[in-house]
C-alpha atoms as a PDB file:
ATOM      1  CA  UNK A   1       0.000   0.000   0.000  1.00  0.00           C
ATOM      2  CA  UNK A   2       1.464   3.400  -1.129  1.00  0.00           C
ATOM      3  CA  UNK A   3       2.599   5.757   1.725  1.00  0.00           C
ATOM      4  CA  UNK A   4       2.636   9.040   3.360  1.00  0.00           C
ATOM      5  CA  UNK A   5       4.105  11.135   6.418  1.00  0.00           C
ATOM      6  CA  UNK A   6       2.395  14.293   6.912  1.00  0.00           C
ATOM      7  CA  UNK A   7       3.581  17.280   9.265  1.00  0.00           C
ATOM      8  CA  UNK A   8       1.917  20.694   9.654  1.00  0.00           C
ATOM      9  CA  UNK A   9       3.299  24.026  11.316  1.00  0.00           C
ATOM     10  CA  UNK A  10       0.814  26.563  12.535  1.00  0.00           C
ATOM     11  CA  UNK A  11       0.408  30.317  13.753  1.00  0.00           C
ATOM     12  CA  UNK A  12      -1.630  31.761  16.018  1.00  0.00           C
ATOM     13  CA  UNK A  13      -3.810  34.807  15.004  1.00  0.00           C
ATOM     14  CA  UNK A  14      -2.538  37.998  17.127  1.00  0.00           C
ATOM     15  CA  UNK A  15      -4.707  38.447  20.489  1.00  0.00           C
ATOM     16  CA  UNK A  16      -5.627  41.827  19.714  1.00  0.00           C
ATOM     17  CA  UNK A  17      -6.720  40.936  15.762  1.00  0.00           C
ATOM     18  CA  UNK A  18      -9.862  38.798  17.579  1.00  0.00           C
ATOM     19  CA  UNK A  19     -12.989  40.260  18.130  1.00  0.00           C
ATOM     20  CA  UNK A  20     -13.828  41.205  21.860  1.00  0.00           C
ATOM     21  CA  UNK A  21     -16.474  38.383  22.372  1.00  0.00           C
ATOM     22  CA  UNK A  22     -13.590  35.646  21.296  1.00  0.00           C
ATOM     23  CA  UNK A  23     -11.387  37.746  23.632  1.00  0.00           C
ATOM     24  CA  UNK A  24     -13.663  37.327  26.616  1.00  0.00           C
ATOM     25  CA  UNK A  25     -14.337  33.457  26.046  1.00  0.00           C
ATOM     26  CA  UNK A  26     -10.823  32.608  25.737  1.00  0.00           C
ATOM     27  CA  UNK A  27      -9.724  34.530  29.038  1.00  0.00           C
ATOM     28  CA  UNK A  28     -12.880  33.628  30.415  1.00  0.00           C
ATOM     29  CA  UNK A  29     -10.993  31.622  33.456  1.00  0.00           C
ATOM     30  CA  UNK A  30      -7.547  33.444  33.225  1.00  0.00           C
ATOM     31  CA  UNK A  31      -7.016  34.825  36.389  1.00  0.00           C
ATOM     32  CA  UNK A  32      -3.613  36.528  36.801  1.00  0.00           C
ATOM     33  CA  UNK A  33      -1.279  38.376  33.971  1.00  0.00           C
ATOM     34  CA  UNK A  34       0.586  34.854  33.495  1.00  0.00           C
ATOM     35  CA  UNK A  35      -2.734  32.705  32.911  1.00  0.00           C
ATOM     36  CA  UNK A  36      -3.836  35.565  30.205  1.00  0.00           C
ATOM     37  CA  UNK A  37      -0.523  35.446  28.532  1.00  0.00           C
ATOM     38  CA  UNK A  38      -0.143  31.919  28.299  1.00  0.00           C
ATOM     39  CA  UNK A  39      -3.641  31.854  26.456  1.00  0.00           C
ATOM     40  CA  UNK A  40      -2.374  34.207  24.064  1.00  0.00           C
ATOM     41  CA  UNK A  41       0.363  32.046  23.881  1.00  0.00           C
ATOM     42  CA  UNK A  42      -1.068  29.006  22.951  1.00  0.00           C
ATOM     43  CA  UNK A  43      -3.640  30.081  19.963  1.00  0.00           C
ATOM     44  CA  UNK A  44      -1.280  28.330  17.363  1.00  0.00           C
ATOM     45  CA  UNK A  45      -2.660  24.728  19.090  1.00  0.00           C
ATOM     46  CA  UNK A  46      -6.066  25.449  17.793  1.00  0.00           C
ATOM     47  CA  UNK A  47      -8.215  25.550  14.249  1.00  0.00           C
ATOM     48  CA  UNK A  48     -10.215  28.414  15.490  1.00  0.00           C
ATOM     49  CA  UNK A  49      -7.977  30.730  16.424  1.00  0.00           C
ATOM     50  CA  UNK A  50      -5.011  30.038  14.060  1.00  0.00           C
ATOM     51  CA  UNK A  51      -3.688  28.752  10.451  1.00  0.00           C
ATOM     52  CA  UNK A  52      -1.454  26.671   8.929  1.00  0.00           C
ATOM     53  CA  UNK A  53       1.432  28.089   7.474  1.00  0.00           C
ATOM     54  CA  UNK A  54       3.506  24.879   5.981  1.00  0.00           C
ATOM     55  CA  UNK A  55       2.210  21.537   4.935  1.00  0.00           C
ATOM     56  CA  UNK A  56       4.780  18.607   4.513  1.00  0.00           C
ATOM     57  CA  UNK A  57       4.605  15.572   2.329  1.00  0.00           C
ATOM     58  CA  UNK A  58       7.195  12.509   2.494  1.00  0.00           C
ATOM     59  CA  UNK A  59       7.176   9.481   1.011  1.00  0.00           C
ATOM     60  CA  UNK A  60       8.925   7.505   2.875  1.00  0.00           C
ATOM     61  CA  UNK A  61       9.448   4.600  -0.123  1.00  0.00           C
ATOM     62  CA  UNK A  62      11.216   6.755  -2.513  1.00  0.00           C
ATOM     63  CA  UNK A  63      12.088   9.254   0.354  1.00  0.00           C
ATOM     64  CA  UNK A  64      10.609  12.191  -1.818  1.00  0.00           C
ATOM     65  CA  UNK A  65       8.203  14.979  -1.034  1.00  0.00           C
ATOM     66  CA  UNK A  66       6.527  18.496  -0.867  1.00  0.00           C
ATOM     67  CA  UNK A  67       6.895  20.960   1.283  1.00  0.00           C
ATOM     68  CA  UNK A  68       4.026  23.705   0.811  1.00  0.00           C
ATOM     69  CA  UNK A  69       4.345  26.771   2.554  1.00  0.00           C
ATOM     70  CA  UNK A  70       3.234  30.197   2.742  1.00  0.00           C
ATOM     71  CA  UNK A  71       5.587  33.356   2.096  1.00  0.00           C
ATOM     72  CA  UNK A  72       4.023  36.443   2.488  1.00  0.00           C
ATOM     73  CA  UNK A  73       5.012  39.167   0.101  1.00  0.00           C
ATOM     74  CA  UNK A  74       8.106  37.127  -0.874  1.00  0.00           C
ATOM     75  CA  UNK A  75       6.415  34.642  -3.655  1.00  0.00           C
ATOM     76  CA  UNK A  76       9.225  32.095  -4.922  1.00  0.00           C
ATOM     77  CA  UNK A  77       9.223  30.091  -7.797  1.00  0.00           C
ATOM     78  CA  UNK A  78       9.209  25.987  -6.924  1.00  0.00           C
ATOM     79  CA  UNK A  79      12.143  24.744  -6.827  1.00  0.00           C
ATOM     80  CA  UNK A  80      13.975  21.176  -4.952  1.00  0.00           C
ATOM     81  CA  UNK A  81      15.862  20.310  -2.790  1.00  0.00           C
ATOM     82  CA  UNK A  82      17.321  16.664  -1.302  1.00  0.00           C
ATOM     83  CA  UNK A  83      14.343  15.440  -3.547  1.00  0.00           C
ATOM     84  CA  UNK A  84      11.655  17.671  -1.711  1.00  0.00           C
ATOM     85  CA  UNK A  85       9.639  20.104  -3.610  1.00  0.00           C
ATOM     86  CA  UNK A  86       9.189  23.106  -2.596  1.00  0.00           C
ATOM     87  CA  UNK A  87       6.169  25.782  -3.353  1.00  0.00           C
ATOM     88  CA  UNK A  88       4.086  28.598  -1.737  1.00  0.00           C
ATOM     89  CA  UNK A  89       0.973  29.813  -1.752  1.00  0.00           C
ATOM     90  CA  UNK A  90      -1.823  31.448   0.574  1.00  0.00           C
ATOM     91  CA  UNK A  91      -3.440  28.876   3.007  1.00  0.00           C
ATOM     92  CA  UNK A  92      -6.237  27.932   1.117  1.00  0.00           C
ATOM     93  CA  UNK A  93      -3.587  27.302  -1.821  1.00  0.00           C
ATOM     94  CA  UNK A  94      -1.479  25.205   0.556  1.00  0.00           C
ATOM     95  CA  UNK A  95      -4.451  22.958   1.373  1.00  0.00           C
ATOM     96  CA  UNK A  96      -5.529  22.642  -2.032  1.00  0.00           C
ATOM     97  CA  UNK A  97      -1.897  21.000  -2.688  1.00  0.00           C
ATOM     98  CA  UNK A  98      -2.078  19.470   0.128  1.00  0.00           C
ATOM     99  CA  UNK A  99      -5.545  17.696  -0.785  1.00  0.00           C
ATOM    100  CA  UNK A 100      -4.497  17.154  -4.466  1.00  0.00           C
ATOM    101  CA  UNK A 101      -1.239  15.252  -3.535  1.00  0.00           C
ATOM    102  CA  UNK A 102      -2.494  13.047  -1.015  1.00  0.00           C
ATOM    103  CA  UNK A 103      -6.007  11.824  -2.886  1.00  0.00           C
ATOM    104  CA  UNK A 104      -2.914   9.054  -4.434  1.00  0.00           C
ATOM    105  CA  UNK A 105      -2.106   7.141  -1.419  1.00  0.00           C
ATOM    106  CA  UNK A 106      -3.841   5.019   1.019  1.00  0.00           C
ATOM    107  CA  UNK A 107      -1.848   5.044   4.193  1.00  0.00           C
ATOM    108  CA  UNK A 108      -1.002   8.417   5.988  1.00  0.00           C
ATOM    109  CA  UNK A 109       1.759   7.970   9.082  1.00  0.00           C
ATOM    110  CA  UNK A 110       2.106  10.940  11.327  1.00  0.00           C
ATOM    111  CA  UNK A 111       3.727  12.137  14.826  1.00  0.00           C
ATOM    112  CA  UNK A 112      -0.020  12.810  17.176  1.00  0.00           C
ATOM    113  CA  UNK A 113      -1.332  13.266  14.088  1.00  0.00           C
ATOM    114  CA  UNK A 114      -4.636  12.358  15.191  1.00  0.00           C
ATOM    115  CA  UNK A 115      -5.192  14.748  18.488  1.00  0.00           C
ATOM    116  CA  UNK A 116      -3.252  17.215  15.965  1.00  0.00           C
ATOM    117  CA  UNK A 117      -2.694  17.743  12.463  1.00  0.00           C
ATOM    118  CA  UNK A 118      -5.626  16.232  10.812  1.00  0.00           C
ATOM    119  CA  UNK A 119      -7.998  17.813  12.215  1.00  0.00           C
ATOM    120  CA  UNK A 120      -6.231  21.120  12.014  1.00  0.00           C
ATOM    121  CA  UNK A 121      -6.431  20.139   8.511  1.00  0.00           C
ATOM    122  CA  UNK A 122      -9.950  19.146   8.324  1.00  0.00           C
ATOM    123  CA  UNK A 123     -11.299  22.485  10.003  1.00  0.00           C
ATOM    124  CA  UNK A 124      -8.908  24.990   8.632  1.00  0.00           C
ATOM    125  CA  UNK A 125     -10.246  23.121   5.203  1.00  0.00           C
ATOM    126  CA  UNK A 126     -13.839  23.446   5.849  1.00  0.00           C
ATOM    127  CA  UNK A 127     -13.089  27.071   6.889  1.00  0.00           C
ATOM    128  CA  UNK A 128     -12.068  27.644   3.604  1.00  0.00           C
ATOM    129  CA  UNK A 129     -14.686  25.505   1.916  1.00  0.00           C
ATOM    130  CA  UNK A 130     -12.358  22.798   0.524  1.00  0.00           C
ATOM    131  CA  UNK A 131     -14.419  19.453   0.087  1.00  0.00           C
ATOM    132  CA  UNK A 132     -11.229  16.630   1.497  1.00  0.00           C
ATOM    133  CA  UNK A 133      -9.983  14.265  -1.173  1.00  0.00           C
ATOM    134  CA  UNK A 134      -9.009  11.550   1.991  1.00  0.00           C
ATOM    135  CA  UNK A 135     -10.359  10.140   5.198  1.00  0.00           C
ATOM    136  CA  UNK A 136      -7.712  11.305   7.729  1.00  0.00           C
ATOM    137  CA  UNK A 137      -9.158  10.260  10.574  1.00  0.00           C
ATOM    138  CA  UNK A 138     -10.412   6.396  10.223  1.00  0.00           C
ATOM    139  CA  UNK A 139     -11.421   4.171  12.894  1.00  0.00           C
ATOM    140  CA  UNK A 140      -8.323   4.749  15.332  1.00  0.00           C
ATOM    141  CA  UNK A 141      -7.360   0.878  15.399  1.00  0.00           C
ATOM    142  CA  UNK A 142      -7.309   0.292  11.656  1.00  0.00           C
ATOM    143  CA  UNK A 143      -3.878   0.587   9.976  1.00  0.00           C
ATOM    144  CA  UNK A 144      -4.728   3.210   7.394  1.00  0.00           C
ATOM    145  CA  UNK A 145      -3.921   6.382   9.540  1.00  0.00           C
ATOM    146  CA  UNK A 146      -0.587   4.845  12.087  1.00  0.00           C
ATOM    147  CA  UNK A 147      -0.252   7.468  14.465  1.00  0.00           C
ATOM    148  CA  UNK A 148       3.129   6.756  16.045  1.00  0.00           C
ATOM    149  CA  UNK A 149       2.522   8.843  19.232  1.00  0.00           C
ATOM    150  CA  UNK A 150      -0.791   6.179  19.782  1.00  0.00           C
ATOM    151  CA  UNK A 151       1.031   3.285  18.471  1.00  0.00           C
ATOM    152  CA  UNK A 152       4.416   4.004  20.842  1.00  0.00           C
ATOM    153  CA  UNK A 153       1.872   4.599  23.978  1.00  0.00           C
ATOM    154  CA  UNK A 154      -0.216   1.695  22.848  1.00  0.00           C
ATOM    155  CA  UNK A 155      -2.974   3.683  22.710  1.00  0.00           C
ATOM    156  CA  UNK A 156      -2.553   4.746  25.881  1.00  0.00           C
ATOM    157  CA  UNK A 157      -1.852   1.786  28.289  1.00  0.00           C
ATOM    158  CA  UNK A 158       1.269   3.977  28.903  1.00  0.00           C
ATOM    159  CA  UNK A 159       0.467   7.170  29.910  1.00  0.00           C
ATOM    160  CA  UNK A 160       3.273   9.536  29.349  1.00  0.00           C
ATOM    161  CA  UNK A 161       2.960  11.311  26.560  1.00  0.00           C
ATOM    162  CA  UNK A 162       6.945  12.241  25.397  1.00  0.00           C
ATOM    163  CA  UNK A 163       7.298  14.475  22.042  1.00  0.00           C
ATOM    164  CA  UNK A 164       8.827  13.395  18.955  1.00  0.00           C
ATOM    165  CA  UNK A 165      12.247  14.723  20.168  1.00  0.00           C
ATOM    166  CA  UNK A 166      12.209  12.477  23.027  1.00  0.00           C
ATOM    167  CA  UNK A 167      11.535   9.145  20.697  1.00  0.00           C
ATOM    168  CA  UNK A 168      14.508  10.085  18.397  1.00  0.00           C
ATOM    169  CA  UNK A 169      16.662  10.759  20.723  1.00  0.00           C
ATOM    170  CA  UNK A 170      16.130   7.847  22.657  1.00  0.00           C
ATOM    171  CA  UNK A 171      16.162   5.457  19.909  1.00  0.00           C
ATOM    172  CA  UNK A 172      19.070   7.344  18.440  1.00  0.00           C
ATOM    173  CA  UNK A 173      17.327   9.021  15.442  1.00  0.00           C
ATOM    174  CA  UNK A 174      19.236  12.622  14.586  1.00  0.00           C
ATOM    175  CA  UNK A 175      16.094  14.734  16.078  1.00  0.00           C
ATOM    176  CA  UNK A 176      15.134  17.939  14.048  1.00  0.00           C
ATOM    177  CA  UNK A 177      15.199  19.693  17.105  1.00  0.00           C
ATOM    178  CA  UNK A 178      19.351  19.734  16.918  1.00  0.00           C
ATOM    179  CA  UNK A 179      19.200  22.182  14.359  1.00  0.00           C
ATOM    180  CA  UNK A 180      18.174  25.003  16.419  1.00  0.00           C
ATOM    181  CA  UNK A 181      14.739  25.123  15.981  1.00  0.00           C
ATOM    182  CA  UNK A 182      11.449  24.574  17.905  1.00  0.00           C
ATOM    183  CA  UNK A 183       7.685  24.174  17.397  1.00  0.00           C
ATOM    184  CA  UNK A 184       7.370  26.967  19.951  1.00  0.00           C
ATOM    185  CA  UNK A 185       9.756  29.426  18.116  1.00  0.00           C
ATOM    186  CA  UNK A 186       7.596  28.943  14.344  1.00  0.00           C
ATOM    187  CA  UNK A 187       5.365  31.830  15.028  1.00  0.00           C
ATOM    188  CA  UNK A 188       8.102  34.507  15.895  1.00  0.00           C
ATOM    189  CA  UNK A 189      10.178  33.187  12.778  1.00  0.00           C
ATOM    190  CA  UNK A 190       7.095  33.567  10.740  1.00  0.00           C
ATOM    191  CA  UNK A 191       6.260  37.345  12.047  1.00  0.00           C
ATOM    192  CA  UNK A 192      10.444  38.117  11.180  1.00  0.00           C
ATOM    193  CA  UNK A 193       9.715  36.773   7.726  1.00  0.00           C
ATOM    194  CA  UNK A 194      11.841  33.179   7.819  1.00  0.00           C
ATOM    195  CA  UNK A 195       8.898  31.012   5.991  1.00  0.00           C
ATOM    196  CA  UNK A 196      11.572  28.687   4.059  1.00  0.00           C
ATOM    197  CA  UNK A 197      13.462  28.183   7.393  1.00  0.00           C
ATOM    198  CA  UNK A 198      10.092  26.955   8.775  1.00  0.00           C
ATOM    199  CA  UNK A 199       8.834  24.813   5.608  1.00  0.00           C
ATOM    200  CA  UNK A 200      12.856  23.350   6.162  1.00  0.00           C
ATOM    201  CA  UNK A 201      11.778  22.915   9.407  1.00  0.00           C
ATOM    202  CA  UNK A 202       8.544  20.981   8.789  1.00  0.00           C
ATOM    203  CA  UNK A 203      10.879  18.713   6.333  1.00  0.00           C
ATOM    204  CA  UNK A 204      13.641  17.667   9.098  1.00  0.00           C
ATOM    205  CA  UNK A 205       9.848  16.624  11.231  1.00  0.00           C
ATOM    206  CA  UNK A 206       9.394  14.365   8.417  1.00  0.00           C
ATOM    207  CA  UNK A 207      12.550  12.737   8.007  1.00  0.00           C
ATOM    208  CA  UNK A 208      12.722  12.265  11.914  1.00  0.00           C
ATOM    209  CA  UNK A 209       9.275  10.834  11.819  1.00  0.00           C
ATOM    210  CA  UNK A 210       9.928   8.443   8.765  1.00  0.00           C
ATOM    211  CA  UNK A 211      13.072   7.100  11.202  1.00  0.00           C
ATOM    212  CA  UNK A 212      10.790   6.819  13.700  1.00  0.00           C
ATOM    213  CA  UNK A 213       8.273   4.446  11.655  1.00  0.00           C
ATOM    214  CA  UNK A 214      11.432   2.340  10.154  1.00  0.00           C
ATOM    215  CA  UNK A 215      12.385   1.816  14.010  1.00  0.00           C
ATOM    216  CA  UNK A 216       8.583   1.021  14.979  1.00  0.00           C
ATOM    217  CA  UNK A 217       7.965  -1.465  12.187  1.00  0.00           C
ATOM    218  CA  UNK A 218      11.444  -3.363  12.759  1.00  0.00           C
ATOM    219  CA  UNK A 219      11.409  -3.283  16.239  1.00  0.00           C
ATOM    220  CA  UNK A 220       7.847  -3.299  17.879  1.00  0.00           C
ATOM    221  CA  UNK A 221       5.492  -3.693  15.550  1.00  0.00           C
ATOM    222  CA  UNK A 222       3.912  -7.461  15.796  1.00  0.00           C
END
C-alpha cells in the first residue's frame, strides 16, 4: 500500500486581531497576567484561532516529497531540494496541494497526528470551503492512519505522553530539534519573515518521523 508522512506548522492569530467576544471566552478563566498570557500564547494549538502556514509531504518509499508553505510578500518560484519540492501559496492554496497530492495514497503515518494535524487540517479546510480528497481520521485501530505517538503509547496503556524529540533521541534518530529550531519558536520566525526556514523545518519533522516508523515497524510492531 502506497505511503505518506504528513507534518503541519501553525500560527496563532494575534490576540488583539480577535474580536472582543472571542477575547472574553478565551480569558474567560484566566485569572492573573501569566494565565492571560499563556492563552495568548497558545492560539497556534487550535483551528479556530489560528492557520497553517507549511504543509509537509514525504514518502517515505522513494524518500521524496513536498513541502508547501506560505511566504508572504516574498512569492518564490518551486524549486527542490534533497528530492523535496518546494512551493508557496496562501493557506487555502497550501491545502488545495495538500488535498491534491495526497487523494494518491492510502496510508497516511504521522507524529499525534490524530489529536493534531488532521484535524487542524480538516477544520482549517472546511473554513475555507475545501471538500477533502481523503479520510484522515479512520477508525483509530485500523492501519490506514498509524499514528506513532498512539502506536508508541499503545494507545494509551502507557500514559506519558513524550514528544517526537524524546523518541529520536532515545532510539538514536538525529532529532530535528538539533538544528536550532522549535515548534514553539515557528510563530516569531514567521512574524520576522523566515517562511523557508520553517517549511525546512517541517521537512527535518518528516525525516525524523519516517526514522521513527522504520524503528517502529522493525522493532515493535507485531
Amino acid at each position: 500500500m502506497s505511503k505518506i508522512i504528513l507534518d503541519i506548522e501553525t500560527v496563532g492569530k494575534d490576540f488583539e486581531s480577535l474580536d472582543k467576544p472571542t477575547q472574553e471566552y478565551l480569558l474567560r478563566y484566566a485569572e492573573t497576567e501569566d494565565e492571560k498570557e499563556e492563552i495568548k500564547d497558545r492560539l497556534s494549538f487550535y483551528p479556530l484561532t489560528a492557520e497553517i502556514v507549511t504543509i509537509g509531504l514525504l514518502d517515505p518509499d522513494t524518500n521524496t516529497g513536498f513541502a508547501f508553505f506560505q511566504n508572504v510578500g516574498d512569492p518564490l518560484l518551486p524549486f527542490e531540494e534533497n528530492r523535496v519540492r518546494y512551493e508557496t501559496g496562501t493557506e487555502i492554496e497550501i491545502l488545495e496541494k495538500f488535498w491534491n497530492v495526497i487523494k494518491d495514497y492510502s496510508k497516511f503515518v504521522t507524529f499525534n497526528g490524530r489529536s493534531f494535524d488532521c484535524p487542524f487540517i480538516l477544520i482549517r479546510s472546511a473554513v475555507h470551503r475545501i471538500r477533502p480528497t481523503k479520510d484522515l481520521m479512520p477508525n483509530r485501530y485500523s492501519d490506514t492512519h498509524i499514528d506513532l505517538l498512539d502506536q508508541l503509547t499503545f494507545f494509551g496503556a502507557s500514559r506519558r505522553r513524550f514528544n517526537l524529540d524524546m523518541w529520536c533521541r532515545v532510539f538514536g534518530i538525529k532529532s530535528p530539534k538539533e538544528g536550532g529550531i522549535t515548534g514553539y519558536e515557528v510563530k516569531d520566525l514567521f512574524k520576522t519573515g523566515r517562511y523557508l526556514d520553517i517549511a525546512k523545518y517541517c521537512v527535518g519533522d518528516l525525516r525524523a518521523t519516517k526514522e521513527l516508523f522504520t524503528y517502529w515497524e522493525k522493532y515493535i510492531r507485531f
